[in-house]
N, C-alpha and C. Protein backbone atom coordinates (compact mmCIF):
# COMPACT_ATOMS: atom_id res chain seq x y z
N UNK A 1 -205.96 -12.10 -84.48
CA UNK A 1 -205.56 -13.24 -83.68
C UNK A 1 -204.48 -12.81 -82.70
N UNK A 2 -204.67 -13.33 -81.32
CA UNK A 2 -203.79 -12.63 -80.23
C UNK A 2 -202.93 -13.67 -80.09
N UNK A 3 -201.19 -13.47 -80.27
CA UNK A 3 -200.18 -14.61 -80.37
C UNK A 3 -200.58 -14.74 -78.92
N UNK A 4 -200.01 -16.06 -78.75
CA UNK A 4 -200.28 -16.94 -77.06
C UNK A 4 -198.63 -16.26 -76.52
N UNK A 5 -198.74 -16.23 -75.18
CA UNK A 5 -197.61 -15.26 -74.45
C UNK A 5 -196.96 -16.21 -74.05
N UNK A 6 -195.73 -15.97 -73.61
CA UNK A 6 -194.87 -17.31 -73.04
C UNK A 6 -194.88 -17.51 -71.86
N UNK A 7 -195.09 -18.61 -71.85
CA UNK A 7 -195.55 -19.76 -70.60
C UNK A 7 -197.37 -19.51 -70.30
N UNK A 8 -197.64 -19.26 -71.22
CA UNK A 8 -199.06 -19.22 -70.95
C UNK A 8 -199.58 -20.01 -72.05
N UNK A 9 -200.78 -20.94 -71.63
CA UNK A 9 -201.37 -22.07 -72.02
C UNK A 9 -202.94 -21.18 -72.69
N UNK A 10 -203.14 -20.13 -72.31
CA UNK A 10 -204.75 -19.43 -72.63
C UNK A 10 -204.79 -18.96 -73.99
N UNK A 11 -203.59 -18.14 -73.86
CA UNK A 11 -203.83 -16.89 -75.17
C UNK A 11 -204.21 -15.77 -74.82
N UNK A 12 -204.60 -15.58 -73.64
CA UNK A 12 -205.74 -14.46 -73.23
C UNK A 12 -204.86 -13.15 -73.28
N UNK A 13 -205.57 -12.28 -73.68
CA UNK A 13 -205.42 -10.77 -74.52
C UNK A 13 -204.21 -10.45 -73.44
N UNK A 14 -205.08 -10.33 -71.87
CA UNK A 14 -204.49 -9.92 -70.81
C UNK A 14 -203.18 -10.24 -70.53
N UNK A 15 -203.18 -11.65 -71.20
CA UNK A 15 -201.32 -12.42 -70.69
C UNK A 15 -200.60 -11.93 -71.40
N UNK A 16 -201.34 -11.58 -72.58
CA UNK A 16 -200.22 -11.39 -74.01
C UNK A 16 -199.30 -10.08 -73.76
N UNK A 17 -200.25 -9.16 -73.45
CA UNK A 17 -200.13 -7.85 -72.80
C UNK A 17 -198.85 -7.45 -71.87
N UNK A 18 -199.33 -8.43 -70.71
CA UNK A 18 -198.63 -8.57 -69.39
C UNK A 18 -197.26 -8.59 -69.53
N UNK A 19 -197.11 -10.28 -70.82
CA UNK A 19 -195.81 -10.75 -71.22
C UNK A 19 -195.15 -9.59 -72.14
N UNK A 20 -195.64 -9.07 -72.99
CA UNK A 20 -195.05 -7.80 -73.61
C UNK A 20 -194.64 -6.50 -72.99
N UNK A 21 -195.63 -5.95 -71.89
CA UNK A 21 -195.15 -5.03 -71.07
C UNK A 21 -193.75 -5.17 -70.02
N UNK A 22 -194.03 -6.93 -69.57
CA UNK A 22 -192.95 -6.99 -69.16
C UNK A 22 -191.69 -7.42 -68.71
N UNK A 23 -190.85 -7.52 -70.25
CA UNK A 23 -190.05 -7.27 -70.85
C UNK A 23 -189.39 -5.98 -70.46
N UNK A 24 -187.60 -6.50 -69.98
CA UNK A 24 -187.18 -5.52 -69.97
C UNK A 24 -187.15 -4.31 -70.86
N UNK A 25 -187.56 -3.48 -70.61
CA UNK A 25 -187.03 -1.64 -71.55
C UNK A 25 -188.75 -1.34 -71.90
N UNK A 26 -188.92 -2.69 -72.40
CA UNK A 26 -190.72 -2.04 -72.73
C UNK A 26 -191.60 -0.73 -72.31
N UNK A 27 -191.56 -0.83 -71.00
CA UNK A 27 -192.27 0.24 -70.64
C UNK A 27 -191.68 1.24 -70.74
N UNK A 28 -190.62 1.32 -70.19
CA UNK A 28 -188.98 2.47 -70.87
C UNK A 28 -189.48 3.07 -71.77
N UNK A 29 -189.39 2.05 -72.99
CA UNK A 29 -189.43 2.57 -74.39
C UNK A 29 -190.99 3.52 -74.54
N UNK A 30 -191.74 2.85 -73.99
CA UNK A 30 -193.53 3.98 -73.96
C UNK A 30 -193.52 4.97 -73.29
N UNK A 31 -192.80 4.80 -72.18
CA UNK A 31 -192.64 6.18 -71.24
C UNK A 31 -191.94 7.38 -71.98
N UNK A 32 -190.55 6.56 -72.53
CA UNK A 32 -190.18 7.67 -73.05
C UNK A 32 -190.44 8.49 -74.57
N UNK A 33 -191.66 8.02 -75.35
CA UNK A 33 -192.10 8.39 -76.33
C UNK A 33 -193.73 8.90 -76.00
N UNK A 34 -193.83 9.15 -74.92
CA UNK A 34 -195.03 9.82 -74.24
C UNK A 34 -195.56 11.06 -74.52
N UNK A 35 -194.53 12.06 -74.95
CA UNK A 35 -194.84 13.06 -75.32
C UNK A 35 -194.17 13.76 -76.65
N UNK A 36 -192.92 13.19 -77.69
CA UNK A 36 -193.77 12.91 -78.67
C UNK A 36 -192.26 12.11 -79.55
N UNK A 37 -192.12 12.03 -80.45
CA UNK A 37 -191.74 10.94 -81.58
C UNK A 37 -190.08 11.02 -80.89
N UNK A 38 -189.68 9.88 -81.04
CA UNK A 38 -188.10 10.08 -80.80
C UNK A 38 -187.21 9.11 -81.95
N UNK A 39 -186.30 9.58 -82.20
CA UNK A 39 -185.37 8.88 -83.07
C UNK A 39 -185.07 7.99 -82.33
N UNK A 40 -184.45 6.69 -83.65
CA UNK A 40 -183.37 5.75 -82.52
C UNK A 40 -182.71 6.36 -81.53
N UNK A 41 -181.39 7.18 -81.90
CA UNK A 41 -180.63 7.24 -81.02
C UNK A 41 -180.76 7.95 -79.86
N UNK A 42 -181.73 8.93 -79.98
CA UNK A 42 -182.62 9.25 -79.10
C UNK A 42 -183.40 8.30 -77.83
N UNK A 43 -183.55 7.48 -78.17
CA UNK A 43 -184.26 6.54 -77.46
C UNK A 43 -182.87 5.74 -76.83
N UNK A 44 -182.18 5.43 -77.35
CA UNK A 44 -180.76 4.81 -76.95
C UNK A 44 -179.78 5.65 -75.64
N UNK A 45 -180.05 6.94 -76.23
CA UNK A 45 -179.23 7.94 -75.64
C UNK A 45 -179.96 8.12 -73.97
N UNK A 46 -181.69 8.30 -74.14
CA UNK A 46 -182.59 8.38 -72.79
C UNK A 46 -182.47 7.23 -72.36
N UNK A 47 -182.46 5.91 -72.68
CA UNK A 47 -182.85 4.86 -72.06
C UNK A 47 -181.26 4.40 -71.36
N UNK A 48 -180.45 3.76 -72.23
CA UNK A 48 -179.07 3.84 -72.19
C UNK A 48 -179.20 2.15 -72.05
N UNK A 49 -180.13 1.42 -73.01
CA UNK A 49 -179.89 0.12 -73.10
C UNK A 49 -179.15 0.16 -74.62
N UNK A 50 -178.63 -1.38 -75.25
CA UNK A 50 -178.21 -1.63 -76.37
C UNK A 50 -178.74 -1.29 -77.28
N UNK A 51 -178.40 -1.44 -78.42
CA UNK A 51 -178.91 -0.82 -79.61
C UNK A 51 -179.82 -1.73 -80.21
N UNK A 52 -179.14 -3.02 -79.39
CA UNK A 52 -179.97 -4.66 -80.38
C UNK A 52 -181.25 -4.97 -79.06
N UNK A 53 -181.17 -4.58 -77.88
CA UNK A 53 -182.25 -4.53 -76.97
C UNK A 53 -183.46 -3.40 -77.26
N UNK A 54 -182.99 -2.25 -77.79
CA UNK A 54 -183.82 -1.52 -77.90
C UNK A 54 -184.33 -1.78 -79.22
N UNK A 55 -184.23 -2.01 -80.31
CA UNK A 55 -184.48 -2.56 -81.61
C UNK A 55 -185.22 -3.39 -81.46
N UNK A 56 -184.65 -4.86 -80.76
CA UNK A 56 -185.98 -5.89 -80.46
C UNK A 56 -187.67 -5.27 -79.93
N UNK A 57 -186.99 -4.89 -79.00
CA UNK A 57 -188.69 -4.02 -77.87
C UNK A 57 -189.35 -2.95 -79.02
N UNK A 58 -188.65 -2.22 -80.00
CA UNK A 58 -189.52 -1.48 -80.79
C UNK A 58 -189.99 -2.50 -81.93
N UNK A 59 -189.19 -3.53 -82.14
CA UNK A 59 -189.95 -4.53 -82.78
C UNK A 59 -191.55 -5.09 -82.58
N UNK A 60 -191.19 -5.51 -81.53
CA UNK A 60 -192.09 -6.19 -80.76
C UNK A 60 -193.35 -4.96 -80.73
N UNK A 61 -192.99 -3.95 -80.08
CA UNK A 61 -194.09 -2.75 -79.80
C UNK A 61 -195.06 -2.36 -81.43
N UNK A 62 -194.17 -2.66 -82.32
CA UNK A 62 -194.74 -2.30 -83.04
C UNK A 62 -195.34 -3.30 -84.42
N UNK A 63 -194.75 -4.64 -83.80
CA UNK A 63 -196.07 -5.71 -84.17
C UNK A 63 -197.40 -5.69 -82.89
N UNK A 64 -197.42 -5.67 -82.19
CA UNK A 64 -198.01 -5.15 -80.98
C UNK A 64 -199.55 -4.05 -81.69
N UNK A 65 -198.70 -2.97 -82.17
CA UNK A 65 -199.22 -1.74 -82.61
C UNK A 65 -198.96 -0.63 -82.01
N UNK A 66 -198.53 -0.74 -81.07
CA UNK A 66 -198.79 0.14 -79.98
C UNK A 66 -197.26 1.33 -80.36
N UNK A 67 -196.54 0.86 -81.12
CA UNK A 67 -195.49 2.37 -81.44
C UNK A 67 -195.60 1.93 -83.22
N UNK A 68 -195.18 2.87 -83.75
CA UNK A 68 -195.35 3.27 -85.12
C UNK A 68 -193.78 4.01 -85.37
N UNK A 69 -193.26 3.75 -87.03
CA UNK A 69 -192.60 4.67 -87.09
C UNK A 69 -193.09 5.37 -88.19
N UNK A 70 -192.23 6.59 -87.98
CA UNK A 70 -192.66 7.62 -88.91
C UNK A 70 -191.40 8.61 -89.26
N UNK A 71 -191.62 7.99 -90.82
CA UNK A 71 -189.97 8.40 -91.56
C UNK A 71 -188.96 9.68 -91.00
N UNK A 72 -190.42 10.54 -90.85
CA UNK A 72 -189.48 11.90 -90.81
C UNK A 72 -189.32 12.34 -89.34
N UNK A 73 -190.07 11.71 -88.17
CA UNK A 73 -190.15 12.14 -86.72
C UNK A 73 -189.18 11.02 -85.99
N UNK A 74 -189.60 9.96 -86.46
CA UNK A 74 -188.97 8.86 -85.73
C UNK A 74 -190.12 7.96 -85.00
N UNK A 75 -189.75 7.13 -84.27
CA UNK A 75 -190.59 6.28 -83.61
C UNK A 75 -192.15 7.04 -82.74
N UNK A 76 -193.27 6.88 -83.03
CA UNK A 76 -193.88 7.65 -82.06
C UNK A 76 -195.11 6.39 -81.48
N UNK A 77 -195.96 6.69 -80.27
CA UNK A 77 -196.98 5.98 -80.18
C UNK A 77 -198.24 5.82 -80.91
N UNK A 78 -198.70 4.66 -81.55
CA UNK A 78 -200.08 4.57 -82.07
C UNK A 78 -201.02 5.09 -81.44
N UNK A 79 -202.46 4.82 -81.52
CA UNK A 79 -203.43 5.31 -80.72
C UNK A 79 -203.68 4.07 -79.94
N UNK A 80 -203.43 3.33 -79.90
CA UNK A 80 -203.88 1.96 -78.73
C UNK A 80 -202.17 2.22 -77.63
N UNK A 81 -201.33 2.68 -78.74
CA UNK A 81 -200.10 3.01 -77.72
C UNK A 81 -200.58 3.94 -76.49
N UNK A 82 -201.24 5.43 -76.88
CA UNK A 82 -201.74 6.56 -76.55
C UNK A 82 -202.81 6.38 -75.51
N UNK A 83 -203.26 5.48 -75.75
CA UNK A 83 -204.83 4.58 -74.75
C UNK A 83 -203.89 3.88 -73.80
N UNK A 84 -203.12 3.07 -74.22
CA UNK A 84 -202.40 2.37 -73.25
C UNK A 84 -201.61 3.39 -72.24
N UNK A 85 -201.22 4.48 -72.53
CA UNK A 85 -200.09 5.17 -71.88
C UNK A 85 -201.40 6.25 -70.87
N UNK A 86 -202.46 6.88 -71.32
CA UNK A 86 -203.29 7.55 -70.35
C UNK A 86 -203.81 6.26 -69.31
N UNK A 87 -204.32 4.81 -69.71
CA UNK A 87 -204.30 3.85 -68.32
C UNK A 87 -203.23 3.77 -67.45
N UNK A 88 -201.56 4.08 -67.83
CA UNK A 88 -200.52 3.99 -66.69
C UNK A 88 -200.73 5.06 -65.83
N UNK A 89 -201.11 6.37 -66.77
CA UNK A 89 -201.01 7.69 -65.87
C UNK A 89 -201.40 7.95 -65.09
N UNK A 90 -202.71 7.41 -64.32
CA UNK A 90 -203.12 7.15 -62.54
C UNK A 90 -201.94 6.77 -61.81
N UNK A 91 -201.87 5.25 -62.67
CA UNK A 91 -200.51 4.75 -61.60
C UNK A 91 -199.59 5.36 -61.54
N UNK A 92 -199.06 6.45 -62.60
CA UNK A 92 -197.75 7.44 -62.32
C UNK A 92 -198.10 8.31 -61.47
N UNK A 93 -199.21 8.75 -61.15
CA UNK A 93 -199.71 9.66 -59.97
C UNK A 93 -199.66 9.09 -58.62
N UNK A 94 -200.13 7.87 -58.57
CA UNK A 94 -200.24 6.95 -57.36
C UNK A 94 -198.54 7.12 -57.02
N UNK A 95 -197.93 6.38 -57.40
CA UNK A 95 -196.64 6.32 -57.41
C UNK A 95 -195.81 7.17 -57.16
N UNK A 96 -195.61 8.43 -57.23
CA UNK A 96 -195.18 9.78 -56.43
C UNK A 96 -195.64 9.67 -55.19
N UNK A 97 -197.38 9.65 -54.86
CA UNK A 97 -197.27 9.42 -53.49
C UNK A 97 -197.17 8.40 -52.54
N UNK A 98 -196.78 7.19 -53.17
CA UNK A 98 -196.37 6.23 -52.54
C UNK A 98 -194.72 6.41 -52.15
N UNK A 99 -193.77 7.09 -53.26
CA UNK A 99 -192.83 7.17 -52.83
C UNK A 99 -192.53 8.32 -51.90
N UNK A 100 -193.30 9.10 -51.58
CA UNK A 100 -193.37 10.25 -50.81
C UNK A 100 -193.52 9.52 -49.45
N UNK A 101 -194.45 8.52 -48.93
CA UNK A 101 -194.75 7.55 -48.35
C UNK A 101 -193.66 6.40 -47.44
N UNK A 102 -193.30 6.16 -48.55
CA UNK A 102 -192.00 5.38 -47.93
C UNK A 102 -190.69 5.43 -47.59
């Protein structure tokens, strides 16, 4: 069952998504566990948000599914995390040459 996203009346997968991605640090937090597991403070230390901001968003990510922890590595991405993060990676390509661009 897909929780309904806020301010959205549908439910639809897509909103739920949308509303979770974006959330401040969210994407932060996926970007920077892209290549491979990071501790809290690790993630605190790269990102350089709060400790109770970054806690919530790995909350969330990981009712979600999409990050996992793992006792001995630390936080890493699921495989729907891993699926989700190769769909941004066009747009991280696009995005170099757009800023090359402008």
């Amino acid at each position: 069952m897909v929780k309904r996203a806020r301010g959205s009346r549908t439910g639809r997968p897509i909103m739920v998504l949308l509303d979770l991605l974006g959330r401040r640090w969210t994407l932060r937090i996926v970007w920077e566990l892209r290549e491979e597991p990071r501790r809290f403070r690790e993630l605190q230390e790269a990102i350089g948000a709060s400790p109770t901001i970054i806690n919530t968003r790995l909350a969330e990510l990981r009712q979600a599914r999409l990050v996992r922890l793992d006792e001995e590595a630390g936080y890493r991405l699921t495989s729907l995390g891993e699926e989700l993060l190769r769909l941004f990676l066009p747009l991280h390509v696009w995005s170099e040459k757009w800023a090359k661009a402008i």
